[in-house]
N, C-alpha and C. Protein backbone atom coordinates (compact mmCIF):
# COMPACT_ATOMS: atom_id res chain seq x y z
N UNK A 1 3.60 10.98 -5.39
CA UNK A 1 2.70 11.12 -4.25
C UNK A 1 1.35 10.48 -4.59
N UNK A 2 0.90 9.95 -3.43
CA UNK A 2 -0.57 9.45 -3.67
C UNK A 2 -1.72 9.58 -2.74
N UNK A 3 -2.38 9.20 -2.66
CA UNK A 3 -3.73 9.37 -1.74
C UNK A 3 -4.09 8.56 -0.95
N UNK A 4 -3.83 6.98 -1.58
CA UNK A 4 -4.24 5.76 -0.40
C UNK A 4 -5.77 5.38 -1.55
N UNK A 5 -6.25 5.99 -2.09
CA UNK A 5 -7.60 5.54 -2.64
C UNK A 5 -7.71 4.58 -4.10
N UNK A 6 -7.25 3.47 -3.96
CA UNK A 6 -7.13 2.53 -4.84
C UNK A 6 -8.11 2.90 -5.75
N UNK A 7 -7.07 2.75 -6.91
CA UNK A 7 -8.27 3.08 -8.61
C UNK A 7 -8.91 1.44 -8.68
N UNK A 8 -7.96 0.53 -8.70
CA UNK A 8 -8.79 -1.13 -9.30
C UNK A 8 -7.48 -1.78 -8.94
N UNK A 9 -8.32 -2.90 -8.95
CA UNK A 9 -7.22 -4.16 -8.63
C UNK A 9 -6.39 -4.27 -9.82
N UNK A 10 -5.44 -4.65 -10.07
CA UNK A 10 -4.59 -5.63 -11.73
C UNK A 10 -4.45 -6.74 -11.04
N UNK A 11 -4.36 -7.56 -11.85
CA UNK A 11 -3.92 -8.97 -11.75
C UNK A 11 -2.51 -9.10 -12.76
N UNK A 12 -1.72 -9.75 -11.51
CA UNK A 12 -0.21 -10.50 -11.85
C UNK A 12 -0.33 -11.23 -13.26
N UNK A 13 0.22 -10.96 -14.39
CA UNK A 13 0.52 -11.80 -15.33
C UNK A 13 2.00 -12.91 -15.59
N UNK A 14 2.74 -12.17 -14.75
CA UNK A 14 4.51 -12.68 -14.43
C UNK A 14 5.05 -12.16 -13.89
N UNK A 15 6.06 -12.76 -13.18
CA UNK A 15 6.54 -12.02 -11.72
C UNK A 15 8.00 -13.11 -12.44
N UNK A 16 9.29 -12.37 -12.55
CA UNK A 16 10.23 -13.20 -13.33
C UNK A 16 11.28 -12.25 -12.46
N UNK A 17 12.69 -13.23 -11.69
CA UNK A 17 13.00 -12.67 -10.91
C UNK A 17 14.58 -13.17 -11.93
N UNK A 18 15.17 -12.08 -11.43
CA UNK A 18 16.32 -11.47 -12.33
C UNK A 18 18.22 -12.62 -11.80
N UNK A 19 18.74 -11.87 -12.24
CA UNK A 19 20.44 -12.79 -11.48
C UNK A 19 20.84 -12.15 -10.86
N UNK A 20 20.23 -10.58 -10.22
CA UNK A 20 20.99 -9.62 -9.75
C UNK A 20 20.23 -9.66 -8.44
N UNK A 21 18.99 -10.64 -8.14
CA UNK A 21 18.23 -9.76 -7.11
C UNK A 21 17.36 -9.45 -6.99
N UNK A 22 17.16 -8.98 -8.19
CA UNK A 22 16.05 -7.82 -8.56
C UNK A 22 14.92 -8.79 -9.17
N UNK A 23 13.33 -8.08 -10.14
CA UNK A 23 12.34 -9.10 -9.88
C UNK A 23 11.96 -8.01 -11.04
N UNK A 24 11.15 -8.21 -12.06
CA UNK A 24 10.34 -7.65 -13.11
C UNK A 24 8.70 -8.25 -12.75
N UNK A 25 8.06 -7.38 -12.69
CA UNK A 25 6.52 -7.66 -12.75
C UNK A 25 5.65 -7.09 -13.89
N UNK A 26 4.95 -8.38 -14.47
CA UNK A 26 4.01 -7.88 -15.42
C UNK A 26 2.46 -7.67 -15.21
N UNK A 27 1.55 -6.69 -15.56
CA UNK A 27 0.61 -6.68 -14.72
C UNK A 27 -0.54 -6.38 -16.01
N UNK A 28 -1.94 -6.91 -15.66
CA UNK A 28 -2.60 -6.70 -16.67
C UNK A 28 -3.54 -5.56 -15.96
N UNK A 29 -3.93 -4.54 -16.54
CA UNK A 29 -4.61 -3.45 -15.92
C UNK A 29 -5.97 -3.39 -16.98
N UNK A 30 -6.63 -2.11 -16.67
CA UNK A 30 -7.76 -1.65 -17.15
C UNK A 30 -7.39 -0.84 -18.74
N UNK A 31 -8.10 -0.87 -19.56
CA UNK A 31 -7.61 0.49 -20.46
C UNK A 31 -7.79 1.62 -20.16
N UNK A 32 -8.99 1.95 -19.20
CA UNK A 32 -8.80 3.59 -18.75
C UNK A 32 -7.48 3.66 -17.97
N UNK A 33 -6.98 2.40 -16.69
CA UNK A 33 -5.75 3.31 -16.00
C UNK A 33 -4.63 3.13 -17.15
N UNK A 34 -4.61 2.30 -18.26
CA UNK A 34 -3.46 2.36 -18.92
C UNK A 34 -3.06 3.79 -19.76
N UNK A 35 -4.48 4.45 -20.18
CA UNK A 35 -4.20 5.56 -20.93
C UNK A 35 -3.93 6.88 -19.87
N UNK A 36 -4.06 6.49 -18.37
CA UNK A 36 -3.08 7.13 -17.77
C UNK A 36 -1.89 6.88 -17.55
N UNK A 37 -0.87 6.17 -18.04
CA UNK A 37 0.19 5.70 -17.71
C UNK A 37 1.24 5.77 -18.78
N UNK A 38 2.45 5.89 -18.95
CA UNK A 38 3.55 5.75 -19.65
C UNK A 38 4.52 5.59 -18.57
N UNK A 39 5.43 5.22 -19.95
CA UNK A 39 6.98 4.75 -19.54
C UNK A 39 7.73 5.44 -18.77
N UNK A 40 8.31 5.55 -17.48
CA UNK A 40 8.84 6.50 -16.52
C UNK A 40 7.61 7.16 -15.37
N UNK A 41 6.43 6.57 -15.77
CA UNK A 41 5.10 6.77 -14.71
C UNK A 41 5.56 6.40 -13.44
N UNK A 42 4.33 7.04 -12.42
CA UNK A 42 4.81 6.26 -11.34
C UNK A 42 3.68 5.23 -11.06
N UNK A 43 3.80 3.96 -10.33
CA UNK A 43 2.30 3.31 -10.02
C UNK A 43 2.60 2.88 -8.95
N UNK A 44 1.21 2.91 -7.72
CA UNK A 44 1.82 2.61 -6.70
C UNK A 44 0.95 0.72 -6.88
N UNK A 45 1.94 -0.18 -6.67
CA UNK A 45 1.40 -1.50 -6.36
C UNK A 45 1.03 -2.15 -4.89
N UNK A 46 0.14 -2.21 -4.65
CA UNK A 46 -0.16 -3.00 -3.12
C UNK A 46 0.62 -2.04 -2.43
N UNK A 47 0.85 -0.67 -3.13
CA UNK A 47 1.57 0.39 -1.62
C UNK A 47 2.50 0.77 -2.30
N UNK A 48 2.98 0.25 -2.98
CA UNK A 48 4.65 0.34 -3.12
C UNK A 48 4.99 1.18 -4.50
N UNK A 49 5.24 2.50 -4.31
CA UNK A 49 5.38 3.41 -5.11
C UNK A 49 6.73 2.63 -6.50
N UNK A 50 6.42 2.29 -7.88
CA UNK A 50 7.18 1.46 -8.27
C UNK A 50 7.14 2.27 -10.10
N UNK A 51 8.25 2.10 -10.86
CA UNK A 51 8.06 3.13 -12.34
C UNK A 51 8.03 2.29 -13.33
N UNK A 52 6.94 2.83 -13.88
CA UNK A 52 6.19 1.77 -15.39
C UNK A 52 7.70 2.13 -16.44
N UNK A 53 8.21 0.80 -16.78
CA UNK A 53 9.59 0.33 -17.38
C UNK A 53 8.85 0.21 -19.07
N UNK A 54 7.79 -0.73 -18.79
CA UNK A 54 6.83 -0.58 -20.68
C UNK A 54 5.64 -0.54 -20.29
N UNK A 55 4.96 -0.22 -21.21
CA UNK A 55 3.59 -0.45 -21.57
C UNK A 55 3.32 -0.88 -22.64
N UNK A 56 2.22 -1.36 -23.08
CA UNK A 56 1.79 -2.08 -24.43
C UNK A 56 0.19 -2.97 -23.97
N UNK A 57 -0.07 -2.07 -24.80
CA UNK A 57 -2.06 -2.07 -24.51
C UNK A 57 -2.15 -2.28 -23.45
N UNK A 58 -3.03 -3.28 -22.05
CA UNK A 58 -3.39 -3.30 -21.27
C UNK A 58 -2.32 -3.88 -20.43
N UNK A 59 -1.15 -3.99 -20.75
CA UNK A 59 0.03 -4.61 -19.81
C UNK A 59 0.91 -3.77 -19.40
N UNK A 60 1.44 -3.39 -17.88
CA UNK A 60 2.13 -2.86 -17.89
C UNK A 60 3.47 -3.51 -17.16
N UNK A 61 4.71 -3.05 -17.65
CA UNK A 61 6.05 -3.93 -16.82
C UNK A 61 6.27 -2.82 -15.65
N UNK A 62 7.25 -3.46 -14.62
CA UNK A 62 7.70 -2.93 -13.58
C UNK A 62 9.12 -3.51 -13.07
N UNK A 63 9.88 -3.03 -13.16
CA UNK A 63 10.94 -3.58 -12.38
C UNK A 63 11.31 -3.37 -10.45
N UNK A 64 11.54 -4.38 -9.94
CA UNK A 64 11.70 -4.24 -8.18
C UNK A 64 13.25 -4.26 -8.21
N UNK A 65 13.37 -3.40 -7.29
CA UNK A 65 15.09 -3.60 -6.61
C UNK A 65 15.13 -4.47 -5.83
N UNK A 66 15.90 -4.89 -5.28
CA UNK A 66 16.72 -5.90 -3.99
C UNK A 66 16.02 -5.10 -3.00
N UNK A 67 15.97 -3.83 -2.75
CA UNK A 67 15.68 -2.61 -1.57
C UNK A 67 14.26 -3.10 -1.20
N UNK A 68 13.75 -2.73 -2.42
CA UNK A 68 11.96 -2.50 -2.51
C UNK A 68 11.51 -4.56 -2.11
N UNK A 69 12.00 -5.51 -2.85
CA UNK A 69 11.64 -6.59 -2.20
C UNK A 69 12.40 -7.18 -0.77
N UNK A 70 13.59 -6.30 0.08
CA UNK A 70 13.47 -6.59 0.86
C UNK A 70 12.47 -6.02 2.01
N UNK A 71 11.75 -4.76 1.87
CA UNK A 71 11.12 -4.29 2.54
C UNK A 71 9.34 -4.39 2.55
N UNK A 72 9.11 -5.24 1.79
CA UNK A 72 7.88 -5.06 0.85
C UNK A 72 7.19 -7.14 0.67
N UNK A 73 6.01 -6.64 0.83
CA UNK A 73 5.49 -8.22 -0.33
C UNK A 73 5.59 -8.68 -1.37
N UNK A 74 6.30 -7.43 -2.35
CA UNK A 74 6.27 -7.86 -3.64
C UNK A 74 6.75 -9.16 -3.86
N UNK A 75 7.94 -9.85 -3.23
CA UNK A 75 8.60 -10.42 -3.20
C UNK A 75 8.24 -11.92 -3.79
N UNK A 76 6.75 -11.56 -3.06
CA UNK A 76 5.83 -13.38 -3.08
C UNK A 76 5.05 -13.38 -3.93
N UNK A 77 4.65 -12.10 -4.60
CA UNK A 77 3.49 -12.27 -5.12
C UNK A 77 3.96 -13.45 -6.51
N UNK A 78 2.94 -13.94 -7.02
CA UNK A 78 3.00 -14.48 -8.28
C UNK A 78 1.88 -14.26 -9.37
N UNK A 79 1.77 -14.98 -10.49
CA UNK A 79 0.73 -14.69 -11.24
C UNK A 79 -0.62 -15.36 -11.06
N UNK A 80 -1.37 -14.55 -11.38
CA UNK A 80 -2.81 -15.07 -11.02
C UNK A 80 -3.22 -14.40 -10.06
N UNK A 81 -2.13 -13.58 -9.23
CA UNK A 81 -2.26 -12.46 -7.70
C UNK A 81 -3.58 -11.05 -8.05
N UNK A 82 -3.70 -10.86 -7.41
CA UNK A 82 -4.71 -9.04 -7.40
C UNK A 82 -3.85 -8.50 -6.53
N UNK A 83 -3.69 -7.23 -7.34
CA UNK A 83 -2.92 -6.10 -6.62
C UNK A 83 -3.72 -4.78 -6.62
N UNK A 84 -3.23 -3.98 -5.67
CA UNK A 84 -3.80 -3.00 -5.71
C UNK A 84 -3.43 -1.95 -6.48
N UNK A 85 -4.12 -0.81 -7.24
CA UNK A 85 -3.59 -0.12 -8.39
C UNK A 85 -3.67 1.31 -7.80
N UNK A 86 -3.05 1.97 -7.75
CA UNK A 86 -3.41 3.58 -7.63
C UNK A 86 -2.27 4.46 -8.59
N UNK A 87 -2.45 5.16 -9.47
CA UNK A 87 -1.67 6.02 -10.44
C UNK A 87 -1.52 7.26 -9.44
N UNK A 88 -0.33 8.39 -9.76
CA UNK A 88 0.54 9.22 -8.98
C UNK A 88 -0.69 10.39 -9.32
N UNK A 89 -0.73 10.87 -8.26
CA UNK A 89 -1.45 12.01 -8.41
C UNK A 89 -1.10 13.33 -9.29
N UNK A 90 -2.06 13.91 -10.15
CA UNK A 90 -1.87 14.92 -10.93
C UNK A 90 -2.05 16.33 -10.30
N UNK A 91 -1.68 16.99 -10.52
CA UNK A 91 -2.49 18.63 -10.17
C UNK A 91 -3.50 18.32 -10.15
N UNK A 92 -4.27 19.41 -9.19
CA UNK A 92 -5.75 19.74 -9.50
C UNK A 92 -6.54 18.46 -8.77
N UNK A 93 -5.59 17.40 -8.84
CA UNK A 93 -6.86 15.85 -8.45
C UNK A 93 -7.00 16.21 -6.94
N UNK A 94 -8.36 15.43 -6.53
CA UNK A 94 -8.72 15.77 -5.30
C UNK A 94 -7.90 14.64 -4.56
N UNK A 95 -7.94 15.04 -2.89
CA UNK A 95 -6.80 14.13 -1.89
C UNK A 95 -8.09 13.62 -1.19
N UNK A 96 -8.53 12.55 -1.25
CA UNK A 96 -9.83 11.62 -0.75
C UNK A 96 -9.24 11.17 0.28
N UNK A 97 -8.04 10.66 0.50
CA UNK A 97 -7.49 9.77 1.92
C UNK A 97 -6.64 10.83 2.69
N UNK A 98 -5.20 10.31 2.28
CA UNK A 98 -3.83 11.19 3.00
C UNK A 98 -2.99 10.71 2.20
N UNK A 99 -1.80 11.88 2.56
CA UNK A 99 -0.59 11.70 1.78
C UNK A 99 -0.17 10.35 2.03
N UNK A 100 0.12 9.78 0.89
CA UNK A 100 0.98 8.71 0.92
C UNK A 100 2.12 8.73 0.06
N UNK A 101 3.28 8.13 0.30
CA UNK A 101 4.68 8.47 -0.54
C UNK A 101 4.85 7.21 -1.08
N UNK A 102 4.36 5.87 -1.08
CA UNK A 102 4.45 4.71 -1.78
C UNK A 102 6.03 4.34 -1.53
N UNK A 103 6.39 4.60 -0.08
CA UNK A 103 7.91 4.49 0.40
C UNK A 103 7.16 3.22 1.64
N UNK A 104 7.21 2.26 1.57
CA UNK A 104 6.76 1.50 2.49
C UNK A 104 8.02 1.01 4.03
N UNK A 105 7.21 1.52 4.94
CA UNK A 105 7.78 1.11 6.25
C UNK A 105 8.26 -0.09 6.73
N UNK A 106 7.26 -0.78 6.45
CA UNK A 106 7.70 -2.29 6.89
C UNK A 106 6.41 -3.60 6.82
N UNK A 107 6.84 -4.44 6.95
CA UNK A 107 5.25 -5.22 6.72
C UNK A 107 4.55 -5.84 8.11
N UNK A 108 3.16 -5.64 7.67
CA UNK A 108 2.94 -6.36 9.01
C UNK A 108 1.55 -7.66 8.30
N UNK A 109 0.54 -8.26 9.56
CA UNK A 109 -0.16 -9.50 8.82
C UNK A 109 -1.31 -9.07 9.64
N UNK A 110 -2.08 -9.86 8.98
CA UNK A 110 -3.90 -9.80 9.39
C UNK A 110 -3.93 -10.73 10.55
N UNK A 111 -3.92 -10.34 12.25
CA UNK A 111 -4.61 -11.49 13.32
C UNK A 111 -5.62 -11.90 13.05
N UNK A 112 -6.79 -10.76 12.77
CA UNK A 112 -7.99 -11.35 13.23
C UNK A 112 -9.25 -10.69 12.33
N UNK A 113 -10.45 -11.17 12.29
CA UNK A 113 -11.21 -10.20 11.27
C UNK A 113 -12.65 -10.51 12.29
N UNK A 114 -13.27 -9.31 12.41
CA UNK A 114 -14.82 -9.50 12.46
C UNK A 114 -15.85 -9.05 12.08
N UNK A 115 -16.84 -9.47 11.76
CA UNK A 115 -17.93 -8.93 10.97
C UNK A 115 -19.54 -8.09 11.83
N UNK A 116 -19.57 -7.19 10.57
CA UNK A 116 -20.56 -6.37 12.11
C UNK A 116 -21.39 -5.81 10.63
N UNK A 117 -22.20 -6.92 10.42
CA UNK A 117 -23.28 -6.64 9.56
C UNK A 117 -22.63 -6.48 8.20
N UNK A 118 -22.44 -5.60 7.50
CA UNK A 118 -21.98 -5.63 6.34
C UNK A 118 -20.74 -5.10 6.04
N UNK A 119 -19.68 -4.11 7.53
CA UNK A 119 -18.68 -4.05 7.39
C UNK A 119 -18.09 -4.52 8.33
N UNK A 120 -16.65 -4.84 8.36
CA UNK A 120 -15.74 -5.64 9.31
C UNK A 120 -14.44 -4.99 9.35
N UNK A 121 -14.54 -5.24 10.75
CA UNK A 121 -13.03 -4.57 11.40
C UNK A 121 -11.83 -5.45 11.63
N UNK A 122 -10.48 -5.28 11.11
CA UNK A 122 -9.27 -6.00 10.61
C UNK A 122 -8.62 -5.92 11.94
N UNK A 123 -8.11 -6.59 12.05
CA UNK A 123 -6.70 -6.81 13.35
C UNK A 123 -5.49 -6.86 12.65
N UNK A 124 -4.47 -5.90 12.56
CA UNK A 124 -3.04 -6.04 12.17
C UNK A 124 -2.22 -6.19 13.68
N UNK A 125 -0.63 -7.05 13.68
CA UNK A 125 -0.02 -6.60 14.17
C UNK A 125 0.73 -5.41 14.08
N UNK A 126 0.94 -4.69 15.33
CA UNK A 126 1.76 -3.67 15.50
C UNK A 126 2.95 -3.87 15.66
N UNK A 127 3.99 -3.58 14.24
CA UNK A 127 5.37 -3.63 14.58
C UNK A 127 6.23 -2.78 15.65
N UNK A 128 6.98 -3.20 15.92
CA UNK A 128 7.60 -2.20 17.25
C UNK A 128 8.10 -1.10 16.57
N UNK A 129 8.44 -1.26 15.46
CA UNK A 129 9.64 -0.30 14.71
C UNK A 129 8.71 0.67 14.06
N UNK A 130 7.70 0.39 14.14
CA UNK A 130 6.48 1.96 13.41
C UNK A 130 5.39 2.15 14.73
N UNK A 131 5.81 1.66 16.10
CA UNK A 131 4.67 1.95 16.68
C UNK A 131 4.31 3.49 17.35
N UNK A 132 5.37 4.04 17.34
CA UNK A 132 5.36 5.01 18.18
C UNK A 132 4.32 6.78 17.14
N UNK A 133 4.67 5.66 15.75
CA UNK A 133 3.94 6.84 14.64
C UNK A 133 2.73 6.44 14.40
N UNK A 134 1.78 5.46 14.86
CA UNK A 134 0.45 4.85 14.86
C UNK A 134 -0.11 5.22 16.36
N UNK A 135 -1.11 6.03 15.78
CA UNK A 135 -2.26 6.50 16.82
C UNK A 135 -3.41 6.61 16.32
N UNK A 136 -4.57 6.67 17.30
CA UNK A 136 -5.95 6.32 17.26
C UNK A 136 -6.81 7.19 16.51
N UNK A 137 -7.60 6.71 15.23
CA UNK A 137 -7.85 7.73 14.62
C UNK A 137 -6.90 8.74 13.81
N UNK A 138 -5.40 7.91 13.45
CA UNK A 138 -4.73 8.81 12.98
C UNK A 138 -5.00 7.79 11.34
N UNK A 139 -4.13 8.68 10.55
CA UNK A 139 -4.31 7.85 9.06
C UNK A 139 -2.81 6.39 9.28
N UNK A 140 -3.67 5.56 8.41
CA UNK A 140 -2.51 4.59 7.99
C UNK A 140 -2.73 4.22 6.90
N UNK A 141 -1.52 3.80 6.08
CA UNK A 141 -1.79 2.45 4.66
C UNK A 141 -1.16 1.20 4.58
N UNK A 142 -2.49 0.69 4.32
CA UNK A 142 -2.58 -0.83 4.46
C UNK A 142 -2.54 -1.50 2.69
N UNK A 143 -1.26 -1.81 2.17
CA UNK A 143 -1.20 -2.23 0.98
C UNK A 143 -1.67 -1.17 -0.17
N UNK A 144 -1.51 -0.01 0.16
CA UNK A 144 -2.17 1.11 -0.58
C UNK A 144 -3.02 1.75 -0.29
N UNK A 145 -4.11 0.76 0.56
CA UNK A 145 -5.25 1.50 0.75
C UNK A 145 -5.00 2.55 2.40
N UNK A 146 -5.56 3.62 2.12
CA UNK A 146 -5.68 4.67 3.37
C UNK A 146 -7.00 4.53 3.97
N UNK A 147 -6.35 4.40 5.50
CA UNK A 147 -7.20 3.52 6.48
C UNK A 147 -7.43 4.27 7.58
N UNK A 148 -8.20 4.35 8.60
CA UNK A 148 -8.18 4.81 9.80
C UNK A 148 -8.17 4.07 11.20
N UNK A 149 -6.81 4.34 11.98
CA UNK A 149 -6.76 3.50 12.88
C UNK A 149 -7.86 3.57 13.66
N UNK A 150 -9.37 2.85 14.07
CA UNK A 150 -10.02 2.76 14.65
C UNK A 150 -9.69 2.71 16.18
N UNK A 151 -8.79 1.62 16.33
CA UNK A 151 -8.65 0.78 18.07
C UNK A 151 -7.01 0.85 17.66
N UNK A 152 -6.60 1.17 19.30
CA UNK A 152 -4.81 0.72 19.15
C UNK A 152 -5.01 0.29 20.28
N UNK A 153 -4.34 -0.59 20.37
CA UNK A 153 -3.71 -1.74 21.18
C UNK A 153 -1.99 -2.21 21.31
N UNK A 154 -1.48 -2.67 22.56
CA UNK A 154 -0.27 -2.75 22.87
C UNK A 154 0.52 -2.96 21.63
N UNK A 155 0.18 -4.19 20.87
CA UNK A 155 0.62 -5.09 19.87
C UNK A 155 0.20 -4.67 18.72
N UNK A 156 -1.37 -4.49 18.92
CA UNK A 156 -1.90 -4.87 17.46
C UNK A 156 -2.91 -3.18 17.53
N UNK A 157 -3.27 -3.07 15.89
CA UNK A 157 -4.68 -1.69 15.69
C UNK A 157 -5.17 -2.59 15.27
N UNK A 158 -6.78 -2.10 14.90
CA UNK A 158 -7.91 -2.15 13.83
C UNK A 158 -8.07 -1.05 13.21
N UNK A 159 -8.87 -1.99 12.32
CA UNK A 159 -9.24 -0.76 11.32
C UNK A 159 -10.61 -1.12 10.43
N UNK A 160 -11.53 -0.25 10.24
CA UNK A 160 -12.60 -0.46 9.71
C UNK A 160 -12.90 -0.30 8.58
N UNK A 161 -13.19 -1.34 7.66
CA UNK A 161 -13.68 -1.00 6.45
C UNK A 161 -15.41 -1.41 5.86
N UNK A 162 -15.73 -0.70 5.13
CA UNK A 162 -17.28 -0.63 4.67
C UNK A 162 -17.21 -1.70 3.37
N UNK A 163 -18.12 -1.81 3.08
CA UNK A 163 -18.32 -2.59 1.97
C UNK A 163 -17.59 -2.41 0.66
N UNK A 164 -17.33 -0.94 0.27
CA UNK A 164 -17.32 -0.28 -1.52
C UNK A 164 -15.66 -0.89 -1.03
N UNK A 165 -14.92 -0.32 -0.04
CA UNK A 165 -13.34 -0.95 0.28
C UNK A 165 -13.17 -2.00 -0.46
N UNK A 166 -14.34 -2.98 0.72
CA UNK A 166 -14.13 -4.52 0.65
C UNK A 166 -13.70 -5.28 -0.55
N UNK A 167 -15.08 -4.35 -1.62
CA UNK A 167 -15.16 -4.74 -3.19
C UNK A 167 -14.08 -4.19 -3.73
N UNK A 168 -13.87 -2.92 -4.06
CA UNK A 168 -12.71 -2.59 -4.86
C UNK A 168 -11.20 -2.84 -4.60
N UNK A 169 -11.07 -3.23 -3.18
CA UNK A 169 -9.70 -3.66 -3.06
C UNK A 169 -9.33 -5.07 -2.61
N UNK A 170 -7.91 -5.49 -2.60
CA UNK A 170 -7.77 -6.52 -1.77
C UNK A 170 -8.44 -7.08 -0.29
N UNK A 171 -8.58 -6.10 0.39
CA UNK A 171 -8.72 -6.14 1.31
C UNK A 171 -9.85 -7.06 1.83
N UNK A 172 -11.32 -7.16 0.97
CA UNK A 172 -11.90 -7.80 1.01
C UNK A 172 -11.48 -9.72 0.71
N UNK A 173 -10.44 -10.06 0.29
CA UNK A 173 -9.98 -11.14 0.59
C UNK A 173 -8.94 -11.63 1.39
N UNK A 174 -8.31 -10.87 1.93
CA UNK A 174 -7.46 -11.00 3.03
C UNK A 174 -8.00 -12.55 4.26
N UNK A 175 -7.31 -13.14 4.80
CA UNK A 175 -6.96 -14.38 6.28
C UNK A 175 -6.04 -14.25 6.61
N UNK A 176 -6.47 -14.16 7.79
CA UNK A 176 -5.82 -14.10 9.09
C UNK A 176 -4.22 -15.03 8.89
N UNK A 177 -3.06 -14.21 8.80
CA UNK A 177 -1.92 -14.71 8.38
C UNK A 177 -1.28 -13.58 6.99
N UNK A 178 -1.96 -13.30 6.20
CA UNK A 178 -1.45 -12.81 5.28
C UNK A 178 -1.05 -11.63 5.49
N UNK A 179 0.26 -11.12 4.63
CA UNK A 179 1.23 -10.17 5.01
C UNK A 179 0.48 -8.85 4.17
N UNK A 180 0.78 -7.91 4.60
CA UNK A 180 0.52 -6.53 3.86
C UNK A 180 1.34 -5.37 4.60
N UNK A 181 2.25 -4.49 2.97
CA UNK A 181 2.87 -3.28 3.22
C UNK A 181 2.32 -2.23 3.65
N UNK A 182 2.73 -1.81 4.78
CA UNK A 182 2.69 -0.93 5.73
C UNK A 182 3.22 0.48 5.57
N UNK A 183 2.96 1.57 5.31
CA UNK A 183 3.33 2.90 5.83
C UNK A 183 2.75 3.70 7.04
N UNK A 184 3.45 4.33 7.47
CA UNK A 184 2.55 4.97 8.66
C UNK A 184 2.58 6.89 8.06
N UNK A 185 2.11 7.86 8.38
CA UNK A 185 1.51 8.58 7.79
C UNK A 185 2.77 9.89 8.36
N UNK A 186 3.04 9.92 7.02
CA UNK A 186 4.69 10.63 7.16
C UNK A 186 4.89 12.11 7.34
N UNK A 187 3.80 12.69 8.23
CA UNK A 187 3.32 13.62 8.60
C UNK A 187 3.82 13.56 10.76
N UNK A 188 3.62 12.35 10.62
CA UNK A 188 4.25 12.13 12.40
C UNK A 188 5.42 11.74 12.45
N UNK A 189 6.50 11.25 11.00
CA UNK A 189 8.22 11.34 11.21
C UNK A 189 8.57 12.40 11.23
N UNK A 190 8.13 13.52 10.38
CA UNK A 190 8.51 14.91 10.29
C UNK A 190 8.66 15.82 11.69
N UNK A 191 7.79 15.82 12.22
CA UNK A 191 6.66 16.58 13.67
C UNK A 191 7.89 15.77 14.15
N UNK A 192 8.36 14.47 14.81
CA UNK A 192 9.52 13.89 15.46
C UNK A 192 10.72 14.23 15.09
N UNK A 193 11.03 14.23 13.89
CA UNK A 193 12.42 14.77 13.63
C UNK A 193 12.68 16.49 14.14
N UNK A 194 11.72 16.96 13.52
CA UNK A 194 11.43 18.56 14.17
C UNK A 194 11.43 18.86 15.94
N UNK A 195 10.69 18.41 16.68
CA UNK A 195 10.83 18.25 17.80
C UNK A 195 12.35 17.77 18.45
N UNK A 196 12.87 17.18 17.63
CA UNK A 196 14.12 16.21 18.36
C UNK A 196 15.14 17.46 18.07
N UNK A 197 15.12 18.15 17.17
CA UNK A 197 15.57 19.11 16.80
C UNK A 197 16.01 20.46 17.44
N UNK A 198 15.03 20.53 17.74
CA UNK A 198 14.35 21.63 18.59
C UNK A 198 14.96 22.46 19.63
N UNK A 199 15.92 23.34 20.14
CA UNK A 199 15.92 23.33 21.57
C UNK A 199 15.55 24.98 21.92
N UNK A 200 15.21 24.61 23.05
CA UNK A 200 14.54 26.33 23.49
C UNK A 200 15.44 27.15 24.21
N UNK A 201 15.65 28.75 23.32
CA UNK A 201 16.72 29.38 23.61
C UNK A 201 16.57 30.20 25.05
């Protein structure tokens, strides 16, 4: 489980894709998040809840399934990439965003961006297949990070981010085109499955 509140970027060191499918990622991190981390950890990458395979000083490996890169960006990334880092939440740690399960929905891309002094509001498309769980002011995650749908629209939300975002995550380099993993806030599949459920005696 996680929060949505990105610890630091890593940067891609090798992205080496397997005979089965599958894809190994090597990632160079911080030494503080590494001395949170071991072998069988969980880390969520750009969203995507994924289990530290080695470690060794500031590098950590990851292996992707066929599953996880068909549903996901991992797929493209390469080396020289910034990803987003967030380690699995411990007891006791505080919940700054919303639950996130690092189980990603589906992907969607950046339309449009505008600037309003020192923070700027994002345009994603709205996939059809997660729209009905995206509402205004409800939580979303955008590549890890936990967001608030500002504006919904037929097609597309916004979403607003401040400056400290901008800096500590991807997000601040994002154009209009580029893809990012999507969850929607798995608190409104539940409430639907329950309801569908439901009947009054």
């Amino acid at each position: 489980m996680f929060t949505g509140i990105v610890r630091e970027r890593g940067r891609v060191v090798a992205a080496a894709d397997g005979a089965g499918g599958d894809r190994r990622l090597t990632l160079a991190v911080s030494a503080a998040l590494a001395r949170d981390l071991e072998p069988g950890a969980s880390l969520a990458v750009d969203g995507v809840c994924l289990t530290v395979v080695a470690l060794e000083d500031e590098r950590v490996d990851l292996e992707l399934s066929p599953e996880t890169l068909a549903r996901t960006t991992l797929g493209s990334v390469a080396a020289g990439d910034r990803v987003n880092l967030e380690p699995a939440l411990r007891l006791g740690d505080r919940l700054g965003g919303h639950w996130v399960q690092g189980h990603v929905d589906t992907v969607t891309e950046l339309l449009e961006t505008r600037l309003l002094e020192r923070h700027r509001e994002l345009a994603f498309r709205l996939p059809a297949e997660v729209a009905r769980w995206v509402v205004e002011k409800g939580s979303i995650c955008l590549s890890g990070v936990s967001l608030t749908v500002a504006r919904l629209e037929e097609v597309r939300f916004w979403v607003a981010a401040i400056p400290h975002t901008l800096e500590v995550t991807t997000l601040g380099e994002l154009e209009p085109g580029d893809r990012l993993n999507l969850e929607v806030d798995v608190l409104a599949k539940h409430v639907e499955r329950l309801l569908a459920a439901w009947r009054p005696s």
